[in-house]
PDB file of N, CA and C in Angstrom:
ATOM      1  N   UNK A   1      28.414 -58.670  -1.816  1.00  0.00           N
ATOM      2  CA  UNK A   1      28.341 -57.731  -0.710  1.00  0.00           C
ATOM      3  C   UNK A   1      28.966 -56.396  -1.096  1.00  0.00           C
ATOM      4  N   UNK A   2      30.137 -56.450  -2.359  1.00  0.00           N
ATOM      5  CA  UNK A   2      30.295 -55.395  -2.458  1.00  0.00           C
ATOM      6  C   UNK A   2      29.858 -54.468  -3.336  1.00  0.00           C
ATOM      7  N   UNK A   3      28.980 -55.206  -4.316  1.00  0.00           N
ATOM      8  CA  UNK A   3      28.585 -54.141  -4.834  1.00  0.00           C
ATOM      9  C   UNK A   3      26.994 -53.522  -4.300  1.00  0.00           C
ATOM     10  N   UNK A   4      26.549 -54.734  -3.337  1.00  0.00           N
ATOM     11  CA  UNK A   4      25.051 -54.180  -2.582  1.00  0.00           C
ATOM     12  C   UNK A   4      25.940 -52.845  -1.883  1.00  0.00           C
ATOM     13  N   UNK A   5      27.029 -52.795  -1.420  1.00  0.00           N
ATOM     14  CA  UNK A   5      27.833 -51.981  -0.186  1.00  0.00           C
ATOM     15  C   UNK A   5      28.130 -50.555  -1.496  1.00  0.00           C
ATOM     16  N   UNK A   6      28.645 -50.493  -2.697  1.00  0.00           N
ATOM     17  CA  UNK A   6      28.728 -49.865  -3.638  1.00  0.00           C
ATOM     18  C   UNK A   6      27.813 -48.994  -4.279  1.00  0.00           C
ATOM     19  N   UNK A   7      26.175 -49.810  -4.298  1.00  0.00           N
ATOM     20  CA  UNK A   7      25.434 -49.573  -4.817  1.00  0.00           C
ATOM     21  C   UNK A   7      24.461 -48.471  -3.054  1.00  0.00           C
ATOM     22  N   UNK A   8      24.662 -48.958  -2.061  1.00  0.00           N
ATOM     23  CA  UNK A   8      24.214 -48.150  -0.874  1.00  0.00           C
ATOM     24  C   UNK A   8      24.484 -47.103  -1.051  1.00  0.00           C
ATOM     25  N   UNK A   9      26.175 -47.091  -0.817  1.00  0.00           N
ATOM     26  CA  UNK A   9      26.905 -45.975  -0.870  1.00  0.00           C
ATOM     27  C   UNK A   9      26.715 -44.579  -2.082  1.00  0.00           C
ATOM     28  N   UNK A  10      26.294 -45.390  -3.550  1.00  0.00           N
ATOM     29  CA  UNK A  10      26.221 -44.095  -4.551  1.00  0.00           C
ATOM     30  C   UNK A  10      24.250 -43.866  -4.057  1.00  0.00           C
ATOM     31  N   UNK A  11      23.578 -44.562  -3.611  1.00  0.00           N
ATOM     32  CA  UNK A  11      22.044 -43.959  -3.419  1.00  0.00           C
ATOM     33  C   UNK A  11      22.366 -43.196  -1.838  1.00  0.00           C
ATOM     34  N   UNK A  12      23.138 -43.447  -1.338  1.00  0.00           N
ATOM     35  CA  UNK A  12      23.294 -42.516  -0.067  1.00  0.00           C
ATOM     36  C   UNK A  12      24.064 -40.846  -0.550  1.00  0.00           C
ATOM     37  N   UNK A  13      24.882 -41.171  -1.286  1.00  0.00           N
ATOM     38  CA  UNK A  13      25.479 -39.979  -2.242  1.00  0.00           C
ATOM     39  C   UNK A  13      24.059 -39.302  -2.784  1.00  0.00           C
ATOM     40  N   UNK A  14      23.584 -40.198  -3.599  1.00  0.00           N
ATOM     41  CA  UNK A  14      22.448 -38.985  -4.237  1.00  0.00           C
ATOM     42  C   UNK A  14      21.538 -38.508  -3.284  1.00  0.00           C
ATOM     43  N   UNK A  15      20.920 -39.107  -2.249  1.00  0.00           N
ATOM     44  CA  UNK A  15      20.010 -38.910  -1.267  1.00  0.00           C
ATOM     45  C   UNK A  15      20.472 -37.600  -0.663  1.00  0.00           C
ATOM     46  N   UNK A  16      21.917 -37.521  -0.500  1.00  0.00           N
ATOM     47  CA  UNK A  16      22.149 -36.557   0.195  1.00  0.00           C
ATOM     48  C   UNK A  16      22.598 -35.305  -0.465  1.00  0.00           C
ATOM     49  N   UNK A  17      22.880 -35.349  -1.949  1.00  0.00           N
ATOM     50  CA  UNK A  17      22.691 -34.474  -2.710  1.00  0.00           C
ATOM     51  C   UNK A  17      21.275 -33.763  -2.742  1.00  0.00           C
ATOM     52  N   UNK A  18      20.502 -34.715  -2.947  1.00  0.00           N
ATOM     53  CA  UNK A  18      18.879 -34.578  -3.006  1.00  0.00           C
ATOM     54  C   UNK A  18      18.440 -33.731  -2.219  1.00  0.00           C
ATOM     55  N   UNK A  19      19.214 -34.136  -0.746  1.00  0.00           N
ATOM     56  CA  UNK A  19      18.626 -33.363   0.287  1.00  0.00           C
ATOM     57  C   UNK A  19      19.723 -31.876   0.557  1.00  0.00           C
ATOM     58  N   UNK A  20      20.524 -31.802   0.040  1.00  0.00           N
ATOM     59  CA  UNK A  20      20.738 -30.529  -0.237  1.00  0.00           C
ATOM     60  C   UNK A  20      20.717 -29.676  -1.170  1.00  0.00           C
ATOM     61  N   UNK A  21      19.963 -29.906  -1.897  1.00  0.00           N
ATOM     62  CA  UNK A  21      19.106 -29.322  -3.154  1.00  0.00           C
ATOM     63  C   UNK A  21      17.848 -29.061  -2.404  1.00  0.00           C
ATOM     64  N   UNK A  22      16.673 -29.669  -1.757  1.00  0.00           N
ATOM     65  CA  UNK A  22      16.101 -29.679  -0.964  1.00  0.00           C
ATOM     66  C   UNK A  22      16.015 -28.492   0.004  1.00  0.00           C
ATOM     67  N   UNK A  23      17.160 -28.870   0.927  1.00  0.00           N
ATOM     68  CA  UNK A  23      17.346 -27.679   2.223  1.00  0.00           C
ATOM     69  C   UNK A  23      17.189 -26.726   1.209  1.00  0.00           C
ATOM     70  N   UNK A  24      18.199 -26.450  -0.162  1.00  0.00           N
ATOM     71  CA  UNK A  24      18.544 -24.693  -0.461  1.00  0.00           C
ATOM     72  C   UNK A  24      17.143 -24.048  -0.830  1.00  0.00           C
ATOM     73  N   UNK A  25      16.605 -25.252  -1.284  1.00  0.00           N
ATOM     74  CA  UNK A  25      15.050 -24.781  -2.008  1.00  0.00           C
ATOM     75  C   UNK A  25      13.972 -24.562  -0.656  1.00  0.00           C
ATOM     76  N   UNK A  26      14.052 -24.714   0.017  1.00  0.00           N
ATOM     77  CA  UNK A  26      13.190 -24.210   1.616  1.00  0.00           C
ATOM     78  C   UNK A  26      14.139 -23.114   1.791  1.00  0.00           C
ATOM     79  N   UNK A  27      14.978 -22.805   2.033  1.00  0.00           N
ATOM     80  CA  UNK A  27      15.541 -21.751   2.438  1.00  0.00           C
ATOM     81  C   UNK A  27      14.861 -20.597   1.682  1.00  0.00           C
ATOM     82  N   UNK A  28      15.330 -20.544   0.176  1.00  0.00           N
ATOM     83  CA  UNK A  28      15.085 -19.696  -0.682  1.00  0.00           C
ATOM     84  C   UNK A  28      13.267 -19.401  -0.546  1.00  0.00           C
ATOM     85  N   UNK A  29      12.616 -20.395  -0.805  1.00  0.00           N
ATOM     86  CA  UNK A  29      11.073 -19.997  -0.096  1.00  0.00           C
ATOM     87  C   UNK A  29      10.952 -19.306   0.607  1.00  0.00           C
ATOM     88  N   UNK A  30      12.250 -19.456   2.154  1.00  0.00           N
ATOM     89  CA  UNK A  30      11.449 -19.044   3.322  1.00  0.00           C
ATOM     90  C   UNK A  30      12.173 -17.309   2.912  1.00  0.00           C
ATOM     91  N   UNK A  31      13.240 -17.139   2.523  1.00  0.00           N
ATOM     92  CA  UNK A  31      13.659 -15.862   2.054  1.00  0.00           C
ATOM     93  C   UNK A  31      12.432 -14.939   1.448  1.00  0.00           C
ATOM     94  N   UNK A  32      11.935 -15.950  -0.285  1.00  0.00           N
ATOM     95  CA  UNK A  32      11.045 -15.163  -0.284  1.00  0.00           C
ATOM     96  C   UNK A  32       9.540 -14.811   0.593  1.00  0.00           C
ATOM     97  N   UNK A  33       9.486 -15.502   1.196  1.00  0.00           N
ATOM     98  CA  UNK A  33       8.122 -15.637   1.977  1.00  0.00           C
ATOM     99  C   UNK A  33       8.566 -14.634   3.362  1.00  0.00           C
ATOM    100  N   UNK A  34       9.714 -14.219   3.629  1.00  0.00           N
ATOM    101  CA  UNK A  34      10.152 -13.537   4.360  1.00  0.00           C
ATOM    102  C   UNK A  34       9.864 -12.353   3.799  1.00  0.00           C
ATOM    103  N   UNK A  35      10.447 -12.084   2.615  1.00  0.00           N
ATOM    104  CA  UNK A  35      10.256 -10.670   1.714  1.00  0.00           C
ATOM    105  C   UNK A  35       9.354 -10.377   1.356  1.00  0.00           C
ATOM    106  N   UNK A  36       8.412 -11.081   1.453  1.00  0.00           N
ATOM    107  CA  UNK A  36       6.998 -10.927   0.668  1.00  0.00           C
ATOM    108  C   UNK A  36       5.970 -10.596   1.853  1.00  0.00           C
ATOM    109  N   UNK A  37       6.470 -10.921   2.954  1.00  0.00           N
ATOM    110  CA  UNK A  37       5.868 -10.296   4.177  1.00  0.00           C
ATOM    111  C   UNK A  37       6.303  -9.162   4.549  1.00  0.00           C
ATOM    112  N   UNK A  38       7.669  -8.772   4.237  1.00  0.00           N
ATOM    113  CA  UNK A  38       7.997  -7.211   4.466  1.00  0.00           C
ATOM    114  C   UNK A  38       7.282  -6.112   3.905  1.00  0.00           C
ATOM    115  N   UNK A  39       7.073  -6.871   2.115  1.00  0.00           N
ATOM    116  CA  UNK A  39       6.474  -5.767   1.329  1.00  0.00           C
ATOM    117  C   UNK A  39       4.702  -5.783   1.839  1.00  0.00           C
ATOM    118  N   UNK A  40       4.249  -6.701   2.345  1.00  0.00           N
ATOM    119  CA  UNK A  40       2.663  -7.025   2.383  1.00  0.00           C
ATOM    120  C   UNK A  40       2.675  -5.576   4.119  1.00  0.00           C
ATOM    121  N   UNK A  41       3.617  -5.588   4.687  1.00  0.00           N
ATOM    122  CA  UNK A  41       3.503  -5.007   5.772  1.00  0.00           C
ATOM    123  C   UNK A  41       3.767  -3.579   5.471  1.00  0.00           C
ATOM    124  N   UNK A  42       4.630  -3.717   4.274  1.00  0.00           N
ATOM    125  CA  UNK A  42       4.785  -2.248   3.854  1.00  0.00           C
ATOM    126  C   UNK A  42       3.436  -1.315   3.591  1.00  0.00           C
ATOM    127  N   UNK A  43       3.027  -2.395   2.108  1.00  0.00           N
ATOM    128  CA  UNK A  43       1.781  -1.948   1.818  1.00  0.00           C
ATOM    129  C   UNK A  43       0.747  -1.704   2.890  1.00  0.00           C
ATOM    130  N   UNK A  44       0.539  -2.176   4.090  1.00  0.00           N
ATOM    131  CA  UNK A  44      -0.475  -2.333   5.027  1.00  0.00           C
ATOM    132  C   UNK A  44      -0.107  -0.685   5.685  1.00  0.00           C
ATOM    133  N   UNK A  45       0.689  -0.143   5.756  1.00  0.00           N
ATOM    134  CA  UNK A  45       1.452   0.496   6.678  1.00  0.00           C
ATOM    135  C   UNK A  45       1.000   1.847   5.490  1.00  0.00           C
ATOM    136  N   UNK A  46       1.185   1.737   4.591  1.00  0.00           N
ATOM    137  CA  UNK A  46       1.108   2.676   2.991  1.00  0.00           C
ATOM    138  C   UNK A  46      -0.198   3.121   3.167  1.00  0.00           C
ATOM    139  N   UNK A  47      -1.467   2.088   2.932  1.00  0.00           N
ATOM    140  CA  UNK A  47      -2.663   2.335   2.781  1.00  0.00           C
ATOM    141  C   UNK A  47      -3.362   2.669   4.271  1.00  0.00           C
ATOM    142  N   UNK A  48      -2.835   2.449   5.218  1.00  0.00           N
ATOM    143  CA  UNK A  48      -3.335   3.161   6.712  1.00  0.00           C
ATOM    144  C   UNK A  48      -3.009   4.566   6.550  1.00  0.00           C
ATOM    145  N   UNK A  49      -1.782   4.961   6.203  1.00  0.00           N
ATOM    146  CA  UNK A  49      -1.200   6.535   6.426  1.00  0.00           C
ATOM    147  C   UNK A  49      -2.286   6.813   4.804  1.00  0.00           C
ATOM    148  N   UNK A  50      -2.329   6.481   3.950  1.00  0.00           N
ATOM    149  CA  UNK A  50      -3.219   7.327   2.469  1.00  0.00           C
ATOM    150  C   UNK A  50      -4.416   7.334   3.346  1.00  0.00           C
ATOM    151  N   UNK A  51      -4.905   6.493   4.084  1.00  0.00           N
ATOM    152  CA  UNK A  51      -6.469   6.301   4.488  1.00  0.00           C
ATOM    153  C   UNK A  51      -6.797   7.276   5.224  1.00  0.00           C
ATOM    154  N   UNK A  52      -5.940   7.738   6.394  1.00  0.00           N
ATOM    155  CA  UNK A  52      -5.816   9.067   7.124  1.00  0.00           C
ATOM    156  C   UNK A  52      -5.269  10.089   6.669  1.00  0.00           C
ATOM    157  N   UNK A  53      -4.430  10.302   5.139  1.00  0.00           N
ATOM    158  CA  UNK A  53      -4.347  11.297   4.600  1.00  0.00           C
ATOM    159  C   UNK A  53      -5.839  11.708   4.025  1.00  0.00           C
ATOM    160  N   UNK A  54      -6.355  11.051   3.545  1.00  0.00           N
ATOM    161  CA  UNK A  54      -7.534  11.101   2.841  1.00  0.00           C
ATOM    162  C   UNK A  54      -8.582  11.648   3.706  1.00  0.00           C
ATOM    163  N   UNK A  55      -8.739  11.041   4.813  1.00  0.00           N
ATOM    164  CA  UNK A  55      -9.702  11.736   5.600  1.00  0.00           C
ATOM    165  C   UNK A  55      -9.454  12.904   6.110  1.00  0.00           C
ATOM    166  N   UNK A  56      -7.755  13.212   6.603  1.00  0.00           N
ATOM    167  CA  UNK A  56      -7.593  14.119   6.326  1.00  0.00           C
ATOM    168  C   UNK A  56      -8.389  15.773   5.474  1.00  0.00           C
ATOM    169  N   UNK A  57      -7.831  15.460   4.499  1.00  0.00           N
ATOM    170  CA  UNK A  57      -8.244  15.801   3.066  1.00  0.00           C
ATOM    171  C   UNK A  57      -9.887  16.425   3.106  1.00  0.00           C
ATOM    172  N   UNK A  58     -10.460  15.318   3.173  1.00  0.00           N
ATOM    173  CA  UNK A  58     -11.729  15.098   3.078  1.00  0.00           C
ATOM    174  C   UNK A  58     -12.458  16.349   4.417  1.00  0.00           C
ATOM    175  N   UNK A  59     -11.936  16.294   5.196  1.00  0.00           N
ATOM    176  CA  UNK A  59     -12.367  17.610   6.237  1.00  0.00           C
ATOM    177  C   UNK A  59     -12.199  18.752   6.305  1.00  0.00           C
ATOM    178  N   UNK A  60     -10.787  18.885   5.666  1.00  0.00           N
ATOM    179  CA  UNK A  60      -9.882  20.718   5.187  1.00  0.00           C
ATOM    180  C   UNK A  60     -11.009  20.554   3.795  1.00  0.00           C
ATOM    181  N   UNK A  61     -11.438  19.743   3.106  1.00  0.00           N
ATOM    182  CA  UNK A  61     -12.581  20.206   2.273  1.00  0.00           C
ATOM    183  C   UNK A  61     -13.616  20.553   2.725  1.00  0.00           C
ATOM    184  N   UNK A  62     -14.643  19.907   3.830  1.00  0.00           N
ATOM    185  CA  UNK A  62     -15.316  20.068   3.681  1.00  0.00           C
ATOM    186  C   UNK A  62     -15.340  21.457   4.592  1.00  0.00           C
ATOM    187  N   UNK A  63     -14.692  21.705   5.559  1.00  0.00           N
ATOM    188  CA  UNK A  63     -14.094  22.952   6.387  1.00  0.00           C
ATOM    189  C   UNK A  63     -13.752  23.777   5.318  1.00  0.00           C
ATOM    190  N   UNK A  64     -13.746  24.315   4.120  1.00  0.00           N
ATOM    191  CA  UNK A  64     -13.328  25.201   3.336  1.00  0.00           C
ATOM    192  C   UNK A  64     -14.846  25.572   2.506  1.00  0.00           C
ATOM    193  N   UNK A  65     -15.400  23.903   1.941  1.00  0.00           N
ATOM    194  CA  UNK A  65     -16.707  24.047   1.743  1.00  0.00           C
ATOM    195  C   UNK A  65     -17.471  25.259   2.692  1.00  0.00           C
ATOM    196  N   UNK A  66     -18.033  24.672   3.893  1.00  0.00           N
ATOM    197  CA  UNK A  66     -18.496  25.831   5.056  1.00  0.00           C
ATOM    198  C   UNK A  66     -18.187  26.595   4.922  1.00  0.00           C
ATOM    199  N   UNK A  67     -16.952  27.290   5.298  1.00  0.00           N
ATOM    200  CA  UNK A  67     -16.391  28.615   4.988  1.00  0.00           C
ATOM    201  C   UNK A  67     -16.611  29.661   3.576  1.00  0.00           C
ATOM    202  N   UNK A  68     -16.278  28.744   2.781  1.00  0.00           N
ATOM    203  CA  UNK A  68     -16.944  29.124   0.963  1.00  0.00           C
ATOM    204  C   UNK A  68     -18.173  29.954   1.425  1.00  0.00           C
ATOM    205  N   UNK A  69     -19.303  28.586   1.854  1.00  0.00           N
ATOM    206  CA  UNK A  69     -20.468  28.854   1.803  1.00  0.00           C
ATOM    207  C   UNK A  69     -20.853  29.841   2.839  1.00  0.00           C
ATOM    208  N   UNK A  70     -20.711  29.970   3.607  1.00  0.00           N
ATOM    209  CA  UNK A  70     -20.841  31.332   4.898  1.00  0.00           C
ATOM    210  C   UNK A  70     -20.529  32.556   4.300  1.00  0.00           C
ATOM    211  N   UNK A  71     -19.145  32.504   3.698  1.00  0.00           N
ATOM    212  CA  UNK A  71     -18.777  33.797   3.223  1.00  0.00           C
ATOM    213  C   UNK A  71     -19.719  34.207   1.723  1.00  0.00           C
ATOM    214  N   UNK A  72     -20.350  33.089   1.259  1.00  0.00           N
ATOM    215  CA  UNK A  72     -20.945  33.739   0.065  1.00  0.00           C
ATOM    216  C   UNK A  72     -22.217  33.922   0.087  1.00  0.00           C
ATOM    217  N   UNK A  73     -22.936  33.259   1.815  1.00  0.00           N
ATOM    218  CA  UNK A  73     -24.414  33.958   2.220  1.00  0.00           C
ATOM    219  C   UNK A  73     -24.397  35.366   2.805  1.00  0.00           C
ATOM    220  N   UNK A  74     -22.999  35.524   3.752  1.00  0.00           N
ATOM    221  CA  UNK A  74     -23.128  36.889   4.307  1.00  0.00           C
ATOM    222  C   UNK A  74     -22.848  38.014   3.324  1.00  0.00           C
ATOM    223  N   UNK A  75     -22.178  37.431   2.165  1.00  0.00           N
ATOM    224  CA  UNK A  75     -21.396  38.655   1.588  1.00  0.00           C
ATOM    225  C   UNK A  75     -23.303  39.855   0.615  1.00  0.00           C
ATOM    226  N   UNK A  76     -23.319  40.723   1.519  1.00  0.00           N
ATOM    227  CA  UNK A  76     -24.474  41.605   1.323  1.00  0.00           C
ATOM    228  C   UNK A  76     -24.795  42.177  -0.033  1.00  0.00           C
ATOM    229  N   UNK A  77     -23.320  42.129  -0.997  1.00  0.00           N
ATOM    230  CA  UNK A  77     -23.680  42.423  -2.183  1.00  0.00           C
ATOM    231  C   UNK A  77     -24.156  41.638  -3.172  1.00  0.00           C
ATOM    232  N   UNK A  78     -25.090  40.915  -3.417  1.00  0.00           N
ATOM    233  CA  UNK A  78     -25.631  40.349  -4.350  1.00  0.00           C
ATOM    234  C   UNK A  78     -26.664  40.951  -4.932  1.00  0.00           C
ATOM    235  N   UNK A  79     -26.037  41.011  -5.970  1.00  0.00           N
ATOM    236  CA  UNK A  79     -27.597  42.090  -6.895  1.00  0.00           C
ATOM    237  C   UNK A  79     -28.640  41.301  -7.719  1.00  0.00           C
ATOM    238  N   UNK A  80     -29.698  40.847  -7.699  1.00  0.00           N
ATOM    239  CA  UNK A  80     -30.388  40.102  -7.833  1.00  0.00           C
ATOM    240  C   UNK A  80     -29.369  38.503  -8.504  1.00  0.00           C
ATOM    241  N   UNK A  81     -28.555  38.221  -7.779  1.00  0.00           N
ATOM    242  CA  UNK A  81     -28.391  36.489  -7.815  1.00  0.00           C
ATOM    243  C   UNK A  81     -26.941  36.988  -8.765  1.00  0.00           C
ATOM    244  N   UNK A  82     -26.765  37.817  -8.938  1.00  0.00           N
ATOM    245  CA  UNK A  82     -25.518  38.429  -9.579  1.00  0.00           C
ATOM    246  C   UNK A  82     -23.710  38.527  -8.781  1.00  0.00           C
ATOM    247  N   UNK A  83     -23.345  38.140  -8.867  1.00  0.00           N
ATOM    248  CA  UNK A  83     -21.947  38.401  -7.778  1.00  0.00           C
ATOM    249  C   UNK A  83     -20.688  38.442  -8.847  1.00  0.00           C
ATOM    250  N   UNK A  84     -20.023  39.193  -8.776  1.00  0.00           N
ATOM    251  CA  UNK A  84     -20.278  40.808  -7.786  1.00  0.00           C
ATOM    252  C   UNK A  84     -21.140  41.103  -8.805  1.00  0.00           C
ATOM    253  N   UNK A  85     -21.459  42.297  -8.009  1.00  0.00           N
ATOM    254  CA  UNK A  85     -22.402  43.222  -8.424  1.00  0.00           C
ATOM    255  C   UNK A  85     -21.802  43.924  -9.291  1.00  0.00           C
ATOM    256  N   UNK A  86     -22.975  44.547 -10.521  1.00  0.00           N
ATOM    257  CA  UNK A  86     -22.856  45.136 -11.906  1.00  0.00           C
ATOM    258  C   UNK A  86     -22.647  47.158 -10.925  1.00  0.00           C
ATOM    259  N   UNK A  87     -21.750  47.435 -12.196  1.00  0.00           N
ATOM    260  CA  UNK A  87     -21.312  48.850 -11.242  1.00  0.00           C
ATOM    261  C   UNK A  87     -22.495  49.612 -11.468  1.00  0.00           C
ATOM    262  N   UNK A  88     -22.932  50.363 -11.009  1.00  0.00           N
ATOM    263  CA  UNK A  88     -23.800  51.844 -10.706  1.00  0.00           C
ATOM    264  C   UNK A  88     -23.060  52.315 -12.079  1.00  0.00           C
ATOM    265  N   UNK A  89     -24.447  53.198 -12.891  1.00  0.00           N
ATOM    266  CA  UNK A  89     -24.282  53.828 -13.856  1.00  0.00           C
ATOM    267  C   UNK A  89     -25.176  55.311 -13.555  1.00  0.00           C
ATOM    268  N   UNK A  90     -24.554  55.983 -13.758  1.00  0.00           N
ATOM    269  CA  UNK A  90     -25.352  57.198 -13.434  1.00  0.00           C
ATOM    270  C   UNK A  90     -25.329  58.362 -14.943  1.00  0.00           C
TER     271      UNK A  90
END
């Protein structure tokens, strides 16, 4: 009886070693799985603001485009497809 009582006692020892080796290793998961959702939210948060910088972007271009192009149909001096124009020689 005493060494069945001996032999309980050291597999209840390791079991419960076991299981706190165990707990630390879920913890540490849930840490990283915690952190790894911060950075995934980061990134999410990163590529929304570039996505609306970009479009941004993409409109002060094409709004400058227009403008380019307006100012270089009205501008009256074009001498046959020439800009600027070649000076007057007299």
């Amino acid at each position: 009886a005493q060494a069945s009582a001996a032999e309980l006692s050291a597999q209840n020892d390791k079991v419960e070693h076991e299981n706190k080796i165990l707990k630390r290793a879920v913890t540490i998961q849930q840490e990283r799985q915690n952190q790894m959702s911060s950075e995934l939210e980061a990134a999410r948060r990163f590529r929304v603001e570039a996505e609306d910088r970009i479009r941004r972007l993409e409109q002060v271009n094409l709004t400058l485009q227009y403008q380019l192009q307006a100012a270089n149909s009205s501008s009256g001096n074009d001498f046959m497809g020439f800009s600027p124009r070649p000076p007057d020689v007299y």
